[in-house]
ModelCIF file with pLDDT and N, C-alpha, C, O atoms, coordinates in Angstrom:
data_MODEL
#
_entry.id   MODEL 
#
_entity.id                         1 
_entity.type                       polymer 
_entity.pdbx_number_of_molecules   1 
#
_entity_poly.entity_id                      1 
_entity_poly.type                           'polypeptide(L)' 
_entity_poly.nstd_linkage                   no 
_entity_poly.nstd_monomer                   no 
_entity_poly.pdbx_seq_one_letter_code       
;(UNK)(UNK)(UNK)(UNK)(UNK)(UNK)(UNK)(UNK)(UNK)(UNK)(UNK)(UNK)(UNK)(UNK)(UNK)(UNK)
(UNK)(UNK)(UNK)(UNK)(UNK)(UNK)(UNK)(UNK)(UNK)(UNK)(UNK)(UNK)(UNK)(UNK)
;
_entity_poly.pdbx_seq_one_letter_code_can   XXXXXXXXXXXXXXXXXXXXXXXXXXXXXX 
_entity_poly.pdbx_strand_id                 A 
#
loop_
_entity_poly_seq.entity_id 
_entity_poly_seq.num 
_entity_poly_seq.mon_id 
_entity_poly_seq.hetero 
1 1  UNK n 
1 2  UNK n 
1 3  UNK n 
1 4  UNK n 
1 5  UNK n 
1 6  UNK n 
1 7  UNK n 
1 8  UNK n 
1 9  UNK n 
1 10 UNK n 
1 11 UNK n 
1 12 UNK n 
1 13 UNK n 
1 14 UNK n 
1 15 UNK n 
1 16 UNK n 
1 17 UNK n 
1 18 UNK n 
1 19 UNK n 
1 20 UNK n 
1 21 UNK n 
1 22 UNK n 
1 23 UNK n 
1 24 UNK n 
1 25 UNK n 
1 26 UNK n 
1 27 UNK n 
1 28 UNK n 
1 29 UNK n 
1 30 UNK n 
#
_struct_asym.id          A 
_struct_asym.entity_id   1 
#
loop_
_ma_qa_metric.id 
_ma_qa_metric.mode 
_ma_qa_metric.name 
_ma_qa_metric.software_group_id 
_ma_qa_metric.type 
1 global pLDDT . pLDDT 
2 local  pLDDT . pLDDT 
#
_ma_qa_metric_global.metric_id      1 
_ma_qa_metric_global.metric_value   92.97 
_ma_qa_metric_global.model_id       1 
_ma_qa_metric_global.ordinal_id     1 
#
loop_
_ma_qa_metric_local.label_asym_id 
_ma_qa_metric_local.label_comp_id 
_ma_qa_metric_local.label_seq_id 
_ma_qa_metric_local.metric_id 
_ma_qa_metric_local.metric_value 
_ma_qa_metric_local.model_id 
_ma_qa_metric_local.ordinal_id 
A UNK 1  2 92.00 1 1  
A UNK 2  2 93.00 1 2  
A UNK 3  2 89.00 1 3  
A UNK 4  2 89.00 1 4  
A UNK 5  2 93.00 1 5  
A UNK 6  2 93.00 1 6  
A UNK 7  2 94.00 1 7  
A UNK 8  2 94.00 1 8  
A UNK 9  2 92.00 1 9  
A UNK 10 2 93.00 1 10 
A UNK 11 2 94.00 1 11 
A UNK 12 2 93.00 1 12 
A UNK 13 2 93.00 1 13 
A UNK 14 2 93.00 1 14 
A UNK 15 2 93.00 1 15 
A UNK 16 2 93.00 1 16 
A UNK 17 2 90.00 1 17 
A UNK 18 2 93.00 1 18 
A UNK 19 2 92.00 1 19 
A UNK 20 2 92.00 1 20 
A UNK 21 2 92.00 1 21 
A UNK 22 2 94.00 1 22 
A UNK 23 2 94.00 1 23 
A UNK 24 2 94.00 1 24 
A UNK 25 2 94.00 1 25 
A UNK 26 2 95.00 1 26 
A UNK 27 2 95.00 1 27 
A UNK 28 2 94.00 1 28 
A UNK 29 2 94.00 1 29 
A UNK 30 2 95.00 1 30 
#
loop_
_atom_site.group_PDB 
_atom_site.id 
_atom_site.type_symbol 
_atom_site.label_atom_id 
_atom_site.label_alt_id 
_atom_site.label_comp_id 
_atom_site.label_asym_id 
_atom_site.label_entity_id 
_atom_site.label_seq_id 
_atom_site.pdbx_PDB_ins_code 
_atom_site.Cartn_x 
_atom_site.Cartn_y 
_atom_site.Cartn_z 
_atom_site.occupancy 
_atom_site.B_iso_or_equiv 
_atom_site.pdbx_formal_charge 
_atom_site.auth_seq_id 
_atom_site.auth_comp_id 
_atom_site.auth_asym_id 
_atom_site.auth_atom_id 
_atom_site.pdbx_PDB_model_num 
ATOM 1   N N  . UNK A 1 1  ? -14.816 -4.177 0.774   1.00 92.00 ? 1  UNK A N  1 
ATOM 2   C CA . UNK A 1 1  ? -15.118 -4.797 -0.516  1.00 92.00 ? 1  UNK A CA 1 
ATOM 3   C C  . UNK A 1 1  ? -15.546 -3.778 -1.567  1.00 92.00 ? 1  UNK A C  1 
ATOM 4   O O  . UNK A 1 1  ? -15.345 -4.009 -2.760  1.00 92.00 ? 1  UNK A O  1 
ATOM 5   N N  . UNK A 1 2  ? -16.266 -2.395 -1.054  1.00 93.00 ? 2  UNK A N  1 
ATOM 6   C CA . UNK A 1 2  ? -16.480 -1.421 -2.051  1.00 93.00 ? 2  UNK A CA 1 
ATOM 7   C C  . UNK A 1 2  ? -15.939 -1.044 -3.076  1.00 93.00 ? 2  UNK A C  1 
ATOM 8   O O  . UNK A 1 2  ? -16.338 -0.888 -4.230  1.00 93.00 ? 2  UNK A O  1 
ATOM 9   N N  . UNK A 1 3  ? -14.023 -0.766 -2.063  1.00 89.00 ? 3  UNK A N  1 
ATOM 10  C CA . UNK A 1 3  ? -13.025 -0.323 -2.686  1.00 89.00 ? 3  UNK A CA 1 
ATOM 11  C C  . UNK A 1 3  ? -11.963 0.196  -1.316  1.00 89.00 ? 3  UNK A C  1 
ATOM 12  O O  . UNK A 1 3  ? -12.325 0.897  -0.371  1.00 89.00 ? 3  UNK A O  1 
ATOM 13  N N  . UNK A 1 4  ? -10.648 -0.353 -1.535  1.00 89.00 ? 4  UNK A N  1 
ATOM 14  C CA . UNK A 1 4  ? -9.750  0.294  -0.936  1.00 89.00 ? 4  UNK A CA 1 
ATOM 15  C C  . UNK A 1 4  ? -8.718  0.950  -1.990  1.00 89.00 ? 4  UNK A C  1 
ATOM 16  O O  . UNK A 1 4  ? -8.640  0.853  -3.215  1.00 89.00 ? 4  UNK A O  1 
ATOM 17  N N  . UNK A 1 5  ? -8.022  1.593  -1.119  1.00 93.00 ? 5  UNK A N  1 
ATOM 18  C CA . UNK A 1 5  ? -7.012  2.566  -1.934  1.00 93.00 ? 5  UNK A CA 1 
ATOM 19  C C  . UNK A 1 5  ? -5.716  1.590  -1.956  1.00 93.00 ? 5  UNK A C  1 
ATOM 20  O O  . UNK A 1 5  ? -5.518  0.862  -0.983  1.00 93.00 ? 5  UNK A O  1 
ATOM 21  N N  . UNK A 1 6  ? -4.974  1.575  -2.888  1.00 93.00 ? 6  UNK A N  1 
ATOM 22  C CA . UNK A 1 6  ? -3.901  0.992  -2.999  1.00 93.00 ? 6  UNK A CA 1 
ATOM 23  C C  . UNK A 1 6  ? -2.801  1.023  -2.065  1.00 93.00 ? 6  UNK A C  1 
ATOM 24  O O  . UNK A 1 6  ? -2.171  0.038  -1.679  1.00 93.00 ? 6  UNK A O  1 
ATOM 25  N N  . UNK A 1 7  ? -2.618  2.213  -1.733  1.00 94.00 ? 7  UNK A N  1 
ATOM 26  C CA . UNK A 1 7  ? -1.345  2.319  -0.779  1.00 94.00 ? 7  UNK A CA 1 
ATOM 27  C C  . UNK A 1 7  ? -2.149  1.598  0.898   1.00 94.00 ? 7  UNK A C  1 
ATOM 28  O O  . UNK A 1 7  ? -1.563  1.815  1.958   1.00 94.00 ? 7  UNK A O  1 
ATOM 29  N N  . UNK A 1 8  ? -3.023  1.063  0.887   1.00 94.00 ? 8  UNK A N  1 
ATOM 30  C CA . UNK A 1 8  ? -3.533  0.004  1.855   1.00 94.00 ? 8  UNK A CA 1 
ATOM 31  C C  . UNK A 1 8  ? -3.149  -1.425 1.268   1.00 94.00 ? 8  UNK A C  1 
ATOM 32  O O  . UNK A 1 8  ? -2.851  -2.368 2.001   1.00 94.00 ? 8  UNK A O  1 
ATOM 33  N N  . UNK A 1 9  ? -3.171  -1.472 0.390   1.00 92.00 ? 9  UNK A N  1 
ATOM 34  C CA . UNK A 1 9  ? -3.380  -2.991 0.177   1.00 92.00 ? 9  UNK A CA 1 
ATOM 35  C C  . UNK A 1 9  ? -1.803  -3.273 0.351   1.00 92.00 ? 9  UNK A C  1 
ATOM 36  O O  . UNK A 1 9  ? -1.803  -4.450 0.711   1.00 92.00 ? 9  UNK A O  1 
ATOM 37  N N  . UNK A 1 10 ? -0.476  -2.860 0.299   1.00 93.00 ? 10 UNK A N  1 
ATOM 38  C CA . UNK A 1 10 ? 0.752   -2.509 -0.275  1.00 93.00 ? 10 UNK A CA 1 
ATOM 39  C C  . UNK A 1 10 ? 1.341   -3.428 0.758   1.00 93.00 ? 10 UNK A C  1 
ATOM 40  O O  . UNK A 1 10 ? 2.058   -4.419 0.617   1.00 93.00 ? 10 UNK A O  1 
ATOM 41  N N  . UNK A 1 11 ? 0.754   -2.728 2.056   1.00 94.00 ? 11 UNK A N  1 
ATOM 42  C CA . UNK A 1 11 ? 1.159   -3.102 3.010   1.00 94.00 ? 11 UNK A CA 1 
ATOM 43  C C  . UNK A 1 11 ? -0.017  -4.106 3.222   1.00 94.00 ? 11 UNK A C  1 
ATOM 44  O O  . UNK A 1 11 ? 0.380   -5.267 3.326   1.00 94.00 ? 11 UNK A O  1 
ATOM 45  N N  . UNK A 1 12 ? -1.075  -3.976 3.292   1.00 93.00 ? 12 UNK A N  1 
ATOM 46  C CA . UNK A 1 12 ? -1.765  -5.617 3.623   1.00 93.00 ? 12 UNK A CA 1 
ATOM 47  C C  . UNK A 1 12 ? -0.799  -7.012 3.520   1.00 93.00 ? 12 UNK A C  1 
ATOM 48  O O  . UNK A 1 12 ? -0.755  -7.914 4.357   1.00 93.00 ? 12 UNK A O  1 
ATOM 49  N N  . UNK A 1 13 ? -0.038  -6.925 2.249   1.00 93.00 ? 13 UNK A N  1 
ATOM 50  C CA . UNK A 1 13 ? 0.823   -7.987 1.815   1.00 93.00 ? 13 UNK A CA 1 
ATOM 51  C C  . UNK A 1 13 ? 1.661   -8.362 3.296   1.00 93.00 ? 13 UNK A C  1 
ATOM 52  O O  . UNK A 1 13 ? 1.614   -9.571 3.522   1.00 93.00 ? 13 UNK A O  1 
ATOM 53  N N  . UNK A 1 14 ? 2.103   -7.895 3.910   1.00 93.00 ? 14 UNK A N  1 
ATOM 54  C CA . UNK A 1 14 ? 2.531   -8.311 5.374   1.00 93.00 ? 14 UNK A CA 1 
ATOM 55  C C  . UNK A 1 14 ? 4.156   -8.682 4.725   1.00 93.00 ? 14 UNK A C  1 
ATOM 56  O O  . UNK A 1 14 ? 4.608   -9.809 4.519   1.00 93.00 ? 14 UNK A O  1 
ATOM 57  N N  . UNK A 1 15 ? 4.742   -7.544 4.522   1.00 93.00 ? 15 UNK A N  1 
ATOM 58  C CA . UNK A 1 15 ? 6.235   -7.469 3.879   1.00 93.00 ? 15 UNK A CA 1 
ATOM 59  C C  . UNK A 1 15 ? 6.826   -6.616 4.587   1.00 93.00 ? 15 UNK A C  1 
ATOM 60  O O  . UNK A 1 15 ? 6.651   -5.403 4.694   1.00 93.00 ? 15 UNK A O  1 
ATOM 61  N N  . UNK A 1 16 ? 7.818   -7.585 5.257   1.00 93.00 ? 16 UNK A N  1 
ATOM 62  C CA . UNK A 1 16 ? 8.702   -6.871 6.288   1.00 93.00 ? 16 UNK A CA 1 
ATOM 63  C C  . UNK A 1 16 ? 9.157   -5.525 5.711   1.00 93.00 ? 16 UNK A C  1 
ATOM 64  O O  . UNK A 1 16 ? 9.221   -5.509 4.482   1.00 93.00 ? 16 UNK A O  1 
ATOM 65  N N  . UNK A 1 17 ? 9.429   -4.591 6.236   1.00 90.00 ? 17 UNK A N  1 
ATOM 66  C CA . UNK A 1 17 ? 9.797   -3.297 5.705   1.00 90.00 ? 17 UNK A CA 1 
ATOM 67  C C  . UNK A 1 17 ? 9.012   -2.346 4.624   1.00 90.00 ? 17 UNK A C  1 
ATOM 68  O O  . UNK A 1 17 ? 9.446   -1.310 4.121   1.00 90.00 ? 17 UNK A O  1 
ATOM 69  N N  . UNK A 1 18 ? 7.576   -3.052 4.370   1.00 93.00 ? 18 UNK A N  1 
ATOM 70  C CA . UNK A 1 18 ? 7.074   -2.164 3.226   1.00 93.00 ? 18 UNK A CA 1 
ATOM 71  C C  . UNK A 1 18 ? 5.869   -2.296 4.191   1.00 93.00 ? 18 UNK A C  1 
ATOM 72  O O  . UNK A 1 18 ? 5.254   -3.322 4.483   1.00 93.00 ? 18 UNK A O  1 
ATOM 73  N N  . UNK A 1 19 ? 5.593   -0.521 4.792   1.00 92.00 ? 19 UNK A N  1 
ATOM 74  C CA . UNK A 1 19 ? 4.791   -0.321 5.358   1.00 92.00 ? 19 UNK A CA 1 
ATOM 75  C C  . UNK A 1 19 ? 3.666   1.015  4.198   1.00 92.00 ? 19 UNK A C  1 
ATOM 76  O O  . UNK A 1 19 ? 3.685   1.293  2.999   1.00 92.00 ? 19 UNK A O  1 
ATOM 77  N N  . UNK A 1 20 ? 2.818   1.509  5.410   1.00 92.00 ? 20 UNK A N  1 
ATOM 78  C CA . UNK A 1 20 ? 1.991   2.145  4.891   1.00 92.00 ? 20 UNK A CA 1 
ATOM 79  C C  . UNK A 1 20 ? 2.797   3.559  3.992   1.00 92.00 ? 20 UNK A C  1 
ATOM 80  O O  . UNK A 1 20 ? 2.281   3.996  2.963   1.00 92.00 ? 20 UNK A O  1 
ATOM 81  N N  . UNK A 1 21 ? 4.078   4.140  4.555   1.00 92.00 ? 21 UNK A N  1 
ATOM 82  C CA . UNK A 1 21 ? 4.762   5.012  4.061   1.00 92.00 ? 21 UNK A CA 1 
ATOM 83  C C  . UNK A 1 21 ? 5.368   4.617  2.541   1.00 92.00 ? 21 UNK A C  1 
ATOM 84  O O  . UNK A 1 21 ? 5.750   5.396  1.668   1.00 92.00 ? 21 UNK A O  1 
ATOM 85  N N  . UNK A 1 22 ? 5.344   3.681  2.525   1.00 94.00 ? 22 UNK A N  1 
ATOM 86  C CA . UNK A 1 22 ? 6.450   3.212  0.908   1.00 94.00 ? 22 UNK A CA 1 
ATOM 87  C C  . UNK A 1 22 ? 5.107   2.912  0.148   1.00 94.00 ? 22 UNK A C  1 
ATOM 88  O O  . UNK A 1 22 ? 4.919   3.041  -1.062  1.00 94.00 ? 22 UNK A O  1 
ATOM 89  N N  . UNK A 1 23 ? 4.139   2.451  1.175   1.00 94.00 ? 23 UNK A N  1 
ATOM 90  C CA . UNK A 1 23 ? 3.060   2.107  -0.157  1.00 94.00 ? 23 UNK A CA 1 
ATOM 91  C C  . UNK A 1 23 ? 1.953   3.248  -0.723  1.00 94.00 ? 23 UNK A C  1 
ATOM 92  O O  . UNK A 1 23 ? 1.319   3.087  -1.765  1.00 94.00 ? 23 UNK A O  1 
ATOM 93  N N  . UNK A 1 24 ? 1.819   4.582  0.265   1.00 94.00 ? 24 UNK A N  1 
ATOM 94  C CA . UNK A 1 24 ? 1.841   5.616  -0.533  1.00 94.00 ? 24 UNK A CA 1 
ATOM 95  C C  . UNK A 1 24 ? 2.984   6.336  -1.611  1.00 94.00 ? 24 UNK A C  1 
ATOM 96  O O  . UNK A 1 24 ? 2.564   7.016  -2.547  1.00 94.00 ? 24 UNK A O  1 
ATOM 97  N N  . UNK A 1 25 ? 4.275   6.156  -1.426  1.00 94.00 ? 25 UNK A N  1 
ATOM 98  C CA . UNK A 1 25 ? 4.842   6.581  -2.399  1.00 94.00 ? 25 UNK A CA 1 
ATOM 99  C C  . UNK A 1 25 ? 4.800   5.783  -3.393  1.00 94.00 ? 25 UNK A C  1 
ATOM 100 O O  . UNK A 1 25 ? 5.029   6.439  -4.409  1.00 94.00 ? 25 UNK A O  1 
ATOM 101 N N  . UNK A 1 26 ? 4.548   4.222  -3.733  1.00 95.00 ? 26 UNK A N  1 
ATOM 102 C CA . UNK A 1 26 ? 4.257   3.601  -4.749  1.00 95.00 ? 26 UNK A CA 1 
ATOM 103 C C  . UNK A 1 26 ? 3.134   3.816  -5.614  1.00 95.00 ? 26 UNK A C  1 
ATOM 104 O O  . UNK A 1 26 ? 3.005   3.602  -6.820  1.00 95.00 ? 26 UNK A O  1 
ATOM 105 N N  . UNK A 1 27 ? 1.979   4.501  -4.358  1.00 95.00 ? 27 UNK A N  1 
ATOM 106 C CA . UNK A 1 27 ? 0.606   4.340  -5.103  1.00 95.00 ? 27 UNK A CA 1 
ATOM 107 C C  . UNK A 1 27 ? 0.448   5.586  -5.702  1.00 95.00 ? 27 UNK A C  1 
ATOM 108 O O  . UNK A 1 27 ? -0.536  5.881  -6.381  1.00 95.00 ? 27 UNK A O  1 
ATOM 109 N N  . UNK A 1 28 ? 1.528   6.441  -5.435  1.00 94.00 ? 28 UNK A N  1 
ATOM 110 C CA . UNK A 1 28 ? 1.768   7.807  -5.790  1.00 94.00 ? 28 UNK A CA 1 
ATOM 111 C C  . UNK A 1 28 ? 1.542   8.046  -7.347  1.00 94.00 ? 28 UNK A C  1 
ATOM 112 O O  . UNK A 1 28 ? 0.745   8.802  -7.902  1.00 94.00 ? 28 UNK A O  1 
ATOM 113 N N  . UNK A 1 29 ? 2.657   7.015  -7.984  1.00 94.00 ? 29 UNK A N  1 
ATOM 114 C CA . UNK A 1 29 ? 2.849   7.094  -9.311  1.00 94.00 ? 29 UNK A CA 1 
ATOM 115 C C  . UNK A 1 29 ? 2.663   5.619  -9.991  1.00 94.00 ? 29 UNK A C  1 
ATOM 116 O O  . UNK A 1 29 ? 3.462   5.279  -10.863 1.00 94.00 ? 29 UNK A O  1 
ATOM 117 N N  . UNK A 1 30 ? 1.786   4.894  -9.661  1.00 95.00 ? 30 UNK A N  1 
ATOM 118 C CA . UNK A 1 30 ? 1.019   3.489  -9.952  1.00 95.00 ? 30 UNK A CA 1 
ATOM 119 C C  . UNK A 1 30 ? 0.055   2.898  -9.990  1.00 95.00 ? 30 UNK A C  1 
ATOM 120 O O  . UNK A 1 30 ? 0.070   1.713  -10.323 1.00 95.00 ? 30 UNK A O  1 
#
């Protein structure tokens, strides 16, 4: 609840094929 990093939450969403790897490159530049 403090704070998570985005490329966690990306994948929290529970979306077939968008794991922790795609949601650091999203959170990369977002």
């Amino acid at each position: 609840k403090s704070g998570i990093e985005l490329y966690r939450l990306i994948p929290a969403m529970m979306i077939e094929g968008i794991g922790r790897t795609i949601g650091k490159k999203i959170a990369e530049i977002n």
